[in-house]
C-alpha atoms as a PDB file:
ATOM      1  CA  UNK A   1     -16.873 -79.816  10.558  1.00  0.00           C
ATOM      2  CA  UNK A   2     -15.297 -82.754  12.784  1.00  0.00           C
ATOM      3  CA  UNK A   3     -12.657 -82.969  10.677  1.00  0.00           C
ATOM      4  CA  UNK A   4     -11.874 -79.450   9.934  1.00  0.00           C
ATOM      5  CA  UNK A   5     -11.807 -78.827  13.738  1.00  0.00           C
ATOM      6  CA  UNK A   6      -9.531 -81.458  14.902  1.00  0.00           C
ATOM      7  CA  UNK A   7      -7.100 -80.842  12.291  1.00  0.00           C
ATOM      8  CA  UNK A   8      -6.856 -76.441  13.558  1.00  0.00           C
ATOM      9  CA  UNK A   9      -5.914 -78.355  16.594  1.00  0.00           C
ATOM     10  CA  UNK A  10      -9.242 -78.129  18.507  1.00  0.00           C
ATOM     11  CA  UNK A  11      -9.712 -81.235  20.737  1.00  0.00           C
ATOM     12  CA  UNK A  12     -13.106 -80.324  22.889  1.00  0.00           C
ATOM     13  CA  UNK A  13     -15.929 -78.738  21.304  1.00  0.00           C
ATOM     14  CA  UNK A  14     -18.863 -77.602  23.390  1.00  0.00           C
ATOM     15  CA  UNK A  15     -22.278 -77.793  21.116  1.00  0.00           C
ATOM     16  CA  UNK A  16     -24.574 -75.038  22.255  1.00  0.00           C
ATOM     17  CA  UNK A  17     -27.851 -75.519  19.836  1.00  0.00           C
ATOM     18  CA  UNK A  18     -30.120 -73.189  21.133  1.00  0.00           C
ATOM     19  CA  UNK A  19     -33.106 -73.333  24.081  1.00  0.00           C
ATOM     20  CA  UNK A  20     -35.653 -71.803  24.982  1.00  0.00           C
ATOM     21  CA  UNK A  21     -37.200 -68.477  22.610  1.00  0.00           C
ATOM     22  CA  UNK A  22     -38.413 -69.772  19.658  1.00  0.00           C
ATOM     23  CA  UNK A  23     -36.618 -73.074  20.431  1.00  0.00           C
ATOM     24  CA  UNK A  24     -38.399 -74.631  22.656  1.00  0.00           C
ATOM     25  CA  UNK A  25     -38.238 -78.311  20.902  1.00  0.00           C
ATOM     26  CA  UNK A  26     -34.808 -78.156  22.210  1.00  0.00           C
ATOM     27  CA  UNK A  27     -35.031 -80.434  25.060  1.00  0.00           C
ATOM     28  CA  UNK A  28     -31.555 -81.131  27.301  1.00  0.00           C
ATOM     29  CA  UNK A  29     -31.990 -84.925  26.838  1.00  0.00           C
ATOM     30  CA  UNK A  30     -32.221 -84.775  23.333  1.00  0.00           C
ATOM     31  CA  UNK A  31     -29.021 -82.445  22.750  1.00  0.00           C
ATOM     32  CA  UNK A  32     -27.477 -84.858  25.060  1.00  0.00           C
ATOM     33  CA  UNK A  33     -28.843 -88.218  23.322  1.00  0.00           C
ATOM     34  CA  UNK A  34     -27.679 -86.561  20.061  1.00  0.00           C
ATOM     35  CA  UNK A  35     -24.262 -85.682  21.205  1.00  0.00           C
ATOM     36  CA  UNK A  36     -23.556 -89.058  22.506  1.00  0.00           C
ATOM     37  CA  UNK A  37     -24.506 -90.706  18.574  1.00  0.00           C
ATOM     38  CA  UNK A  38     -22.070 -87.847  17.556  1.00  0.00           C
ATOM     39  CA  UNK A  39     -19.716 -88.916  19.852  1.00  0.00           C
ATOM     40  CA  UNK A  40     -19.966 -92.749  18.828  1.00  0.00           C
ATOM     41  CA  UNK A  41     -19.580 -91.504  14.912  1.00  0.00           C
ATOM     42  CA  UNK A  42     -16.626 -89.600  15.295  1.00  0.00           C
ATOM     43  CA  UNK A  43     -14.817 -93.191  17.373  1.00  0.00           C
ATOM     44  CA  UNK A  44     -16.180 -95.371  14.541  1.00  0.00           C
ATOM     45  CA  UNK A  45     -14.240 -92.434  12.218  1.00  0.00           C
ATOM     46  CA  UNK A  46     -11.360 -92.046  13.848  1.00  0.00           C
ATOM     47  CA  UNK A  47     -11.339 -88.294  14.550  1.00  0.00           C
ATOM     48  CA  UNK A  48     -10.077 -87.019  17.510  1.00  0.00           C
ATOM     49  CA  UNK A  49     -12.528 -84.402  18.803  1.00  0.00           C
ATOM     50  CA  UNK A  50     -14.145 -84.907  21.786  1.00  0.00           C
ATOM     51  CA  UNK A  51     -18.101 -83.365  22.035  1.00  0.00           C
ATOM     52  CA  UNK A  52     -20.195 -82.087  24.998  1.00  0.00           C
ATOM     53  CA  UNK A  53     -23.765 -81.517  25.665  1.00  0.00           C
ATOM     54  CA  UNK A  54     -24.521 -77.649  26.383  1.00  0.00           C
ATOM     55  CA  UNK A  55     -26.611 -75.105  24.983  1.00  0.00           C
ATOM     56  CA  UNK A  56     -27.112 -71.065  24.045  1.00  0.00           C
ATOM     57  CA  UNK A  57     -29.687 -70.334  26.130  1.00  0.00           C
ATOM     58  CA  UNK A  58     -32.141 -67.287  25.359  1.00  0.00           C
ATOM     59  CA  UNK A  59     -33.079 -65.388  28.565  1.00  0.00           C
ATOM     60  CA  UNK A  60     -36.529 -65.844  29.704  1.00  0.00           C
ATOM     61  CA  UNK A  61     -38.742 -66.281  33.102  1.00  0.00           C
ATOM     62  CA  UNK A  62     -38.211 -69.884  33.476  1.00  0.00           C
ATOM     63  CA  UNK A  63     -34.673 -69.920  32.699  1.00  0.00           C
ATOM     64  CA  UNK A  64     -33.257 -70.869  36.373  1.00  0.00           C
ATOM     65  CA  UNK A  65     -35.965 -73.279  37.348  1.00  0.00           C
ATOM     66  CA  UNK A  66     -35.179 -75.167  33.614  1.00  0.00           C
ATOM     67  CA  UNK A  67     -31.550 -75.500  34.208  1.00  0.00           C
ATOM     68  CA  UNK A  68     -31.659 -76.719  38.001  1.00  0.00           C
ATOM     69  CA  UNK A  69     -34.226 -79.661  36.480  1.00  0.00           C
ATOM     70  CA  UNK A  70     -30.956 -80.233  33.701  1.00  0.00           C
ATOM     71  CA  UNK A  71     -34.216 -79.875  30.761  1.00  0.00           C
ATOM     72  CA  UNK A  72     -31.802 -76.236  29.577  1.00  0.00           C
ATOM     73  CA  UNK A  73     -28.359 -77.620  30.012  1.00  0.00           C
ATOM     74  CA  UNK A  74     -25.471 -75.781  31.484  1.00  0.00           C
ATOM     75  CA  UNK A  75     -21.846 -75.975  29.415  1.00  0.00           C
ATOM     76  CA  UNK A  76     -20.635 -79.398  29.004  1.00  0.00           C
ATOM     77  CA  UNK A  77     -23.871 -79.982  31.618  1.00  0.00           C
ATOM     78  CA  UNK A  78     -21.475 -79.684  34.405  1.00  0.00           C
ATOM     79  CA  UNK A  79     -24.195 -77.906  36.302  1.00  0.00           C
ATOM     80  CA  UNK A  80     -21.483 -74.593  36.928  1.00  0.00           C
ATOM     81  CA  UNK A  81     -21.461 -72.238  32.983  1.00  0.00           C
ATOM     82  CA  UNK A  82     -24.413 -70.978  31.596  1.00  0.00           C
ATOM     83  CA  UNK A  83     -24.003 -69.507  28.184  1.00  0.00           C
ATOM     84  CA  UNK A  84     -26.248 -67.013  27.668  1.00  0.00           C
ATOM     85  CA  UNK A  85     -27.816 -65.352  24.427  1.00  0.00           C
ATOM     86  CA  UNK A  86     -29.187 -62.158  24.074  1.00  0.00           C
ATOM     87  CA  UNK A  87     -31.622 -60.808  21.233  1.00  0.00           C
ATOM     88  CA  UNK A  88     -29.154 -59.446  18.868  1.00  0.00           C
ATOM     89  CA  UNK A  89     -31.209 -55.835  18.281  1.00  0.00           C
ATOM     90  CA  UNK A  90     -31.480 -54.665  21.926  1.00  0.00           C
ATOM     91  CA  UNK A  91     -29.480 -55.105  25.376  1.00  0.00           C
ATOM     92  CA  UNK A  92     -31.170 -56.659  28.296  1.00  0.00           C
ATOM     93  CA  UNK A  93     -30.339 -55.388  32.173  1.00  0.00           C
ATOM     94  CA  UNK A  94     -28.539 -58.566  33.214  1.00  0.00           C
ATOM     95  CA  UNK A  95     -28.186 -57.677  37.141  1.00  0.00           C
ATOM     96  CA  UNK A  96     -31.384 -59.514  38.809  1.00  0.00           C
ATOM     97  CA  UNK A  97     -30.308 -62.580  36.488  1.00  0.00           C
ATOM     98  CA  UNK A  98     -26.858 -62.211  37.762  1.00  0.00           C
ATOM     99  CA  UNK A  99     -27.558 -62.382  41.216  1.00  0.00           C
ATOM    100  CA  UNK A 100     -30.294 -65.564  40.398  1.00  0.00           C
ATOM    101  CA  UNK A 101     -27.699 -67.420  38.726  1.00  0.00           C
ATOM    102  CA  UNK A 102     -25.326 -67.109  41.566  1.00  0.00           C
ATOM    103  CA  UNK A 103     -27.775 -67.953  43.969  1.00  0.00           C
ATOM    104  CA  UNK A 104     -28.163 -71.140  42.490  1.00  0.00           C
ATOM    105  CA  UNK A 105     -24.573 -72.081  42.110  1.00  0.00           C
ATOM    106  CA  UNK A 106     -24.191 -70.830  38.237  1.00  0.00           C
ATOM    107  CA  UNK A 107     -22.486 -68.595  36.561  1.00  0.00           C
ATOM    108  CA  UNK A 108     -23.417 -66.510  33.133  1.00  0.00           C
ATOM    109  CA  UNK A 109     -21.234 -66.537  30.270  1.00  0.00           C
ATOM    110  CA  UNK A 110     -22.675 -64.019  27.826  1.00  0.00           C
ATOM    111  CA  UNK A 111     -22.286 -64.757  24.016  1.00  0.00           C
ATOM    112  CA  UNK A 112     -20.937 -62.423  21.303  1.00  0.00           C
ATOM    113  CA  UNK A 113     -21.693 -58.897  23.216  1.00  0.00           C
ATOM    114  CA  UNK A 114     -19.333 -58.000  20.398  1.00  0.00           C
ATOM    115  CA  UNK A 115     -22.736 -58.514  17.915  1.00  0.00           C
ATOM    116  CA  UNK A 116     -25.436 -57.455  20.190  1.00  0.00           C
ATOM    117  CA  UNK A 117     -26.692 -53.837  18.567  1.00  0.00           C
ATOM    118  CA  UNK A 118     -27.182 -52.206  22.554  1.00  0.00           C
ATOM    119  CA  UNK A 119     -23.935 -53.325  23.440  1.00  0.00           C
ATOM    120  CA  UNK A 120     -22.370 -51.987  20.374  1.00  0.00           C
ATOM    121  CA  UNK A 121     -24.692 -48.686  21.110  1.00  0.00           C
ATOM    122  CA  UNK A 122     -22.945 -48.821  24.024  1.00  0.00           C
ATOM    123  CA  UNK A 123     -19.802 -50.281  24.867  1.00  0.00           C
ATOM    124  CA  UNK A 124     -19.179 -49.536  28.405  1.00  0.00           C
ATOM    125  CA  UNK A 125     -22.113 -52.043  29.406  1.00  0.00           C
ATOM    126  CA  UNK A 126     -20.102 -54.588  29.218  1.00  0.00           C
ATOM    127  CA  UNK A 127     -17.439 -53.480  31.949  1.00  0.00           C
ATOM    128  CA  UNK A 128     -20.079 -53.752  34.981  1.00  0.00           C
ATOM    129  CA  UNK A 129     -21.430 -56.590  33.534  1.00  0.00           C
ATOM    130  CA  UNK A 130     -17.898 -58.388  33.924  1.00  0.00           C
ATOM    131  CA  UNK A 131     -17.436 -56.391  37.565  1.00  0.00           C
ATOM    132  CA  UNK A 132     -20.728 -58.600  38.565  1.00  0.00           C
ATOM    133  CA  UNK A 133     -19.480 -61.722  37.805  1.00  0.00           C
ATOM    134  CA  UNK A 134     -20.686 -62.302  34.184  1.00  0.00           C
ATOM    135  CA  UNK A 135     -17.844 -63.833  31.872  1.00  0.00           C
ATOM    136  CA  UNK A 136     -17.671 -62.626  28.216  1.00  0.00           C
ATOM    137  CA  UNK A 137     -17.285 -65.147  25.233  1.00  0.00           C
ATOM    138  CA  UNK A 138     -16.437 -63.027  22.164  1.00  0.00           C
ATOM    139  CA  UNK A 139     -16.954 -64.961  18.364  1.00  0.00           C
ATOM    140  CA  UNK A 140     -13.377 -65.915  16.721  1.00  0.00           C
ATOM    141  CA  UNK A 141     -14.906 -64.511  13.484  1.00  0.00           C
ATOM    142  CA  UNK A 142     -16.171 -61.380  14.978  1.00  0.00           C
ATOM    143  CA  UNK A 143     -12.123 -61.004  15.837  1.00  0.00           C
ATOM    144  CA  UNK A 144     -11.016 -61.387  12.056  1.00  0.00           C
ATOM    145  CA  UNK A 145     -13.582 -59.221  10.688  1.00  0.00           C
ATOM    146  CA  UNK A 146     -16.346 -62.069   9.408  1.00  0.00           C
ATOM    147  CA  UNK A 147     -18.906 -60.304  10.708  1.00  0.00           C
ATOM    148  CA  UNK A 148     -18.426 -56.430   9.681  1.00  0.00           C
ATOM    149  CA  UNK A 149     -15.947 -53.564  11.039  1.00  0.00           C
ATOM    150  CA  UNK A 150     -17.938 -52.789  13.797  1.00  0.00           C
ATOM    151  CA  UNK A 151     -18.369 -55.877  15.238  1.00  0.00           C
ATOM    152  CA  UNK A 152     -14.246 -56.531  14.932  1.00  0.00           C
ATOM    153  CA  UNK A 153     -13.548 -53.523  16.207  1.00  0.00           C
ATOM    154  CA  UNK A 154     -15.438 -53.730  19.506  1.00  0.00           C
ATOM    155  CA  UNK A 155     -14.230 -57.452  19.496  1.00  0.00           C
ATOM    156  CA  UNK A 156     -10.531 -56.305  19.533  1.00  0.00           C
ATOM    157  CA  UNK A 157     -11.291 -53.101  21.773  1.00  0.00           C
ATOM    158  CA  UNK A 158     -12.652 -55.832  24.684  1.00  0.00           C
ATOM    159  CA  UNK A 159      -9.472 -57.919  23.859  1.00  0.00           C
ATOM    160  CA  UNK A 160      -7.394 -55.220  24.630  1.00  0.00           C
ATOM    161  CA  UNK A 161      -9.215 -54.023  27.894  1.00  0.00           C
ATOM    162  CA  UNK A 162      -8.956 -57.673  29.435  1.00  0.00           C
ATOM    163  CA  UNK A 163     -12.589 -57.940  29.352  1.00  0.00           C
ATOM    164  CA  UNK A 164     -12.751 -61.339  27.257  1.00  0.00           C
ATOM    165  CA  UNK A 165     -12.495 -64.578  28.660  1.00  0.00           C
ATOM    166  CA  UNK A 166     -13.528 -67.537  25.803  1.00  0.00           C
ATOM    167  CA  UNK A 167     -13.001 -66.937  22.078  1.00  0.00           C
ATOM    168  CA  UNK A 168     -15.279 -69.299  20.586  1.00  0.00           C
ATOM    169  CA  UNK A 169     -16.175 -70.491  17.154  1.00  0.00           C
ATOM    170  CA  UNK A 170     -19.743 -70.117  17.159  1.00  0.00           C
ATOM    171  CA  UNK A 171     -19.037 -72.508  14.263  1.00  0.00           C
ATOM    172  CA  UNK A 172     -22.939 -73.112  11.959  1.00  0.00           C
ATOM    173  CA  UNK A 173     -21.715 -75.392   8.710  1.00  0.00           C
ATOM    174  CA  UNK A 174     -18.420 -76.607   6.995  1.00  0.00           C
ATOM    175  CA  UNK A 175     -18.594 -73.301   4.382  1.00  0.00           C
ATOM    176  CA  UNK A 176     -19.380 -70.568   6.082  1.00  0.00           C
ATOM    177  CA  UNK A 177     -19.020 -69.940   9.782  1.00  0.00           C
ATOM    178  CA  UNK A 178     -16.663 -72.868  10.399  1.00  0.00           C
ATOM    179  CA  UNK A 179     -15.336 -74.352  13.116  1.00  0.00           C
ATOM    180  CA  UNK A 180     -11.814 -72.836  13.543  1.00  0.00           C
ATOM    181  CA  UNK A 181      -9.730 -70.582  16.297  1.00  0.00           C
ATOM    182  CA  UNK A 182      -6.221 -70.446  14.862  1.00  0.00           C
ATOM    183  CA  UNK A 183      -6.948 -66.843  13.194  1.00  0.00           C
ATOM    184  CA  UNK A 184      -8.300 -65.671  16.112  1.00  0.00           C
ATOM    185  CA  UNK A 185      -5.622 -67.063  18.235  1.00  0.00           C
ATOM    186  CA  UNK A 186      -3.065 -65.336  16.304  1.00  0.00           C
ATOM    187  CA  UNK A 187      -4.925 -62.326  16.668  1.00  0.00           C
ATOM    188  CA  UNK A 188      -5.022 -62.368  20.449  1.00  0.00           C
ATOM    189  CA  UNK A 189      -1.771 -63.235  20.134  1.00  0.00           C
ATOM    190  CA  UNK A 190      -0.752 -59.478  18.517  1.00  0.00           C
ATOM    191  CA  UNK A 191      -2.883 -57.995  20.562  1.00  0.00           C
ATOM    192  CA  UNK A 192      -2.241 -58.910  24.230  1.00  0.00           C
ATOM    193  CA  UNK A 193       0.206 -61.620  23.614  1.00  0.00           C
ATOM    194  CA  UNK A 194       0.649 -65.294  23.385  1.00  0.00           C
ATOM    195  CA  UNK A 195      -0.175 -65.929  26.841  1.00  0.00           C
ATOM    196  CA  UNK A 196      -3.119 -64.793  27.232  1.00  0.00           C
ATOM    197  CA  UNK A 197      -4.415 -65.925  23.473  1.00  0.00           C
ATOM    198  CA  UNK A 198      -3.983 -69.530  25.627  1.00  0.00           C
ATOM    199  CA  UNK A 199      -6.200 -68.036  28.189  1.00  0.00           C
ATOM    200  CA  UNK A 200      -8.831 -67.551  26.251  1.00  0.00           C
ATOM    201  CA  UNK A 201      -8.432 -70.032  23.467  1.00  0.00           C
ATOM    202  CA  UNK A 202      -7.305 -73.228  25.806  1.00  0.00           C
ATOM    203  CA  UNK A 203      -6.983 -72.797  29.246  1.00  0.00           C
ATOM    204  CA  UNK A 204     -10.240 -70.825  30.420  1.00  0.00           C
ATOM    205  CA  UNK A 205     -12.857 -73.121  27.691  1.00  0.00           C
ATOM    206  CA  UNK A 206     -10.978 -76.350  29.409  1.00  0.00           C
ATOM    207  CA  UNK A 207     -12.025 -75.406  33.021  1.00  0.00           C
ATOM    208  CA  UNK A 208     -15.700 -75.137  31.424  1.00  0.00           C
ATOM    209  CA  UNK A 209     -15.286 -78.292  29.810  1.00  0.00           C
ATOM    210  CA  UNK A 210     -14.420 -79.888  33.272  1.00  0.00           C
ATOM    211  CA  UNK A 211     -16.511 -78.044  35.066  1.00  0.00           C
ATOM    212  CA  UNK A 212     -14.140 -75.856  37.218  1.00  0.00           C
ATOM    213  CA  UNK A 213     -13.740 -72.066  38.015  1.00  0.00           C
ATOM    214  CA  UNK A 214     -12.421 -69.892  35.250  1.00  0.00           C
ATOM    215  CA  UNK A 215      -8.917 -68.830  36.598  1.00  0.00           C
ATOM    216  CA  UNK A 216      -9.934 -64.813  36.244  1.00  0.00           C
ATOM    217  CA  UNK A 217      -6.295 -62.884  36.461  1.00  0.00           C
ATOM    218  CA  UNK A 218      -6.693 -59.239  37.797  1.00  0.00           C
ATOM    219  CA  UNK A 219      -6.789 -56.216  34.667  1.00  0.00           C
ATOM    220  CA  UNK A 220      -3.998 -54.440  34.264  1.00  0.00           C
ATOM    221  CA  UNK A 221      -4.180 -50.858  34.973  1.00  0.00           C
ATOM    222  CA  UNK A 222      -4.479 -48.618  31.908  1.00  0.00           C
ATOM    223  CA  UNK A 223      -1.227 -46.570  31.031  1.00  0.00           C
ATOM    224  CA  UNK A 224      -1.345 -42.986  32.713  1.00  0.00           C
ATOM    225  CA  UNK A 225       0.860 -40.160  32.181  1.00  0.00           C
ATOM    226  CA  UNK A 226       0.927 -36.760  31.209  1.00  0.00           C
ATOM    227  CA  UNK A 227       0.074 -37.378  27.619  1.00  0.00           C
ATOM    228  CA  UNK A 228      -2.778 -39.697  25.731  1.00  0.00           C
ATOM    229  CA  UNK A 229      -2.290 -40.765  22.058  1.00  0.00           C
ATOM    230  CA  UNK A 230      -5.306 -41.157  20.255  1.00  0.00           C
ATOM    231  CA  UNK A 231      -6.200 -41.714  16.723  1.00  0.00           C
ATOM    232  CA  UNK A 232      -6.873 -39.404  14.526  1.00  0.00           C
ATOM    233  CA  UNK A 233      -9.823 -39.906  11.734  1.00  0.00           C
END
């Protein structure tokens, strides 16, 4: 997976195994203790990727207290991104978790919305969610149709309404679900242009990975006029 990552031109990769839910083993000094042997393989291999502690955290009561003690860890524990998983069947209000995260100095980063079934129910959740501060990370498969129309479509539809900030891999094994962007890149690309394809792809993750504000540009107003195209069928 190393391998095939470095060579789509991917130089940082954030590993987000999951905490808390049913993973509870997942402790933030082992992901970190496991990243560093990674890191020491890849040197002794020559491959140039660089890897980062972090973690897809499932929401639940003891989230906040977890990740100010660093035992959930933050992306690329810089103590700033919190990437956070929903259950993929139903949508969760995210507002009182909102306001706790930025009370304590953090701020969400919500994982495929593109795949969660409420979300999907309803798309226009995820526009206040972004108004309050919440930063979307939509799945570069989701964008090239991996995971069903539906899922692609809505990927492409937040695209297109500036609501996306990371496309991520999500990457789970070297056959299926692998760890490579330049599809979805290009697909940006076509939709809103090269530009901001490096937003999402380079220049936004990078700030995570060094643990600075994401560099949010104001949305464009939608076209208005007299007359609206829409597709028929």
């Amino acid at each position: 997976m190393a391998r095939m990552a470095a060579a789509d031109g991917t130089s940082i990769i954030i590993a987000t195994p999951h905490q808390l839910g049913n993973f509870g083993r997942n402790r933030g000094q082992i992901i970190r203790h496991r990243c560093a042997e990674l890191r020491e393989l890849l040197d002794r291999h020559d491959i140039k990727l660089q890897v980062l502690p972090g973690a897809d955290v499932r929401i639940e009561p003891e989230m906040i207290a977890k990740l100010k003690s660093g035992e959930v860890l933050t992306l690329a524990d810089r103590h700033r991104h919190v990437l956070l998983e929903l259950p993929h069947e139903v949508f969760l209000p995210l507002d009182r978790l909102l306001d706790r995260l930025k009370a304590a100095g953090l701020t969400g980063v919500l994982s495929h919305p593109e795949r969660n079934q409420g979300i999907l129910a309803r798309p226009r959740l995820v526009e206040p969610l972004v108004a309050a501060g919440c930063l979307m990370q939509v799945t570069a498969g989701s964008l090239t149709g991996t995971f069903g129309s539906q899922a692609k479509r809505l990927a492409q539809s937040l695209v297109e309404q500036q609501l996306v900030h990371f496309i991520a891999t999500d990457a789970h094994g070297a056959k299926s679900r692998r760890p490579l962007l330049r599809s979805a890149f290009d697909c940006v690309s076509q939709l809103v242009g090269h530009e901001t394809a490096v937003d999402l792809c380079c220049r936004n993750p990078a700030a995570v990975a060094a643990g600075k504000p994401v560099d949010i540009k104001p949305r464009k107003p939608a076209p208005t006029g007299w007359f609206r195209w829409k597709k028929v069928g």
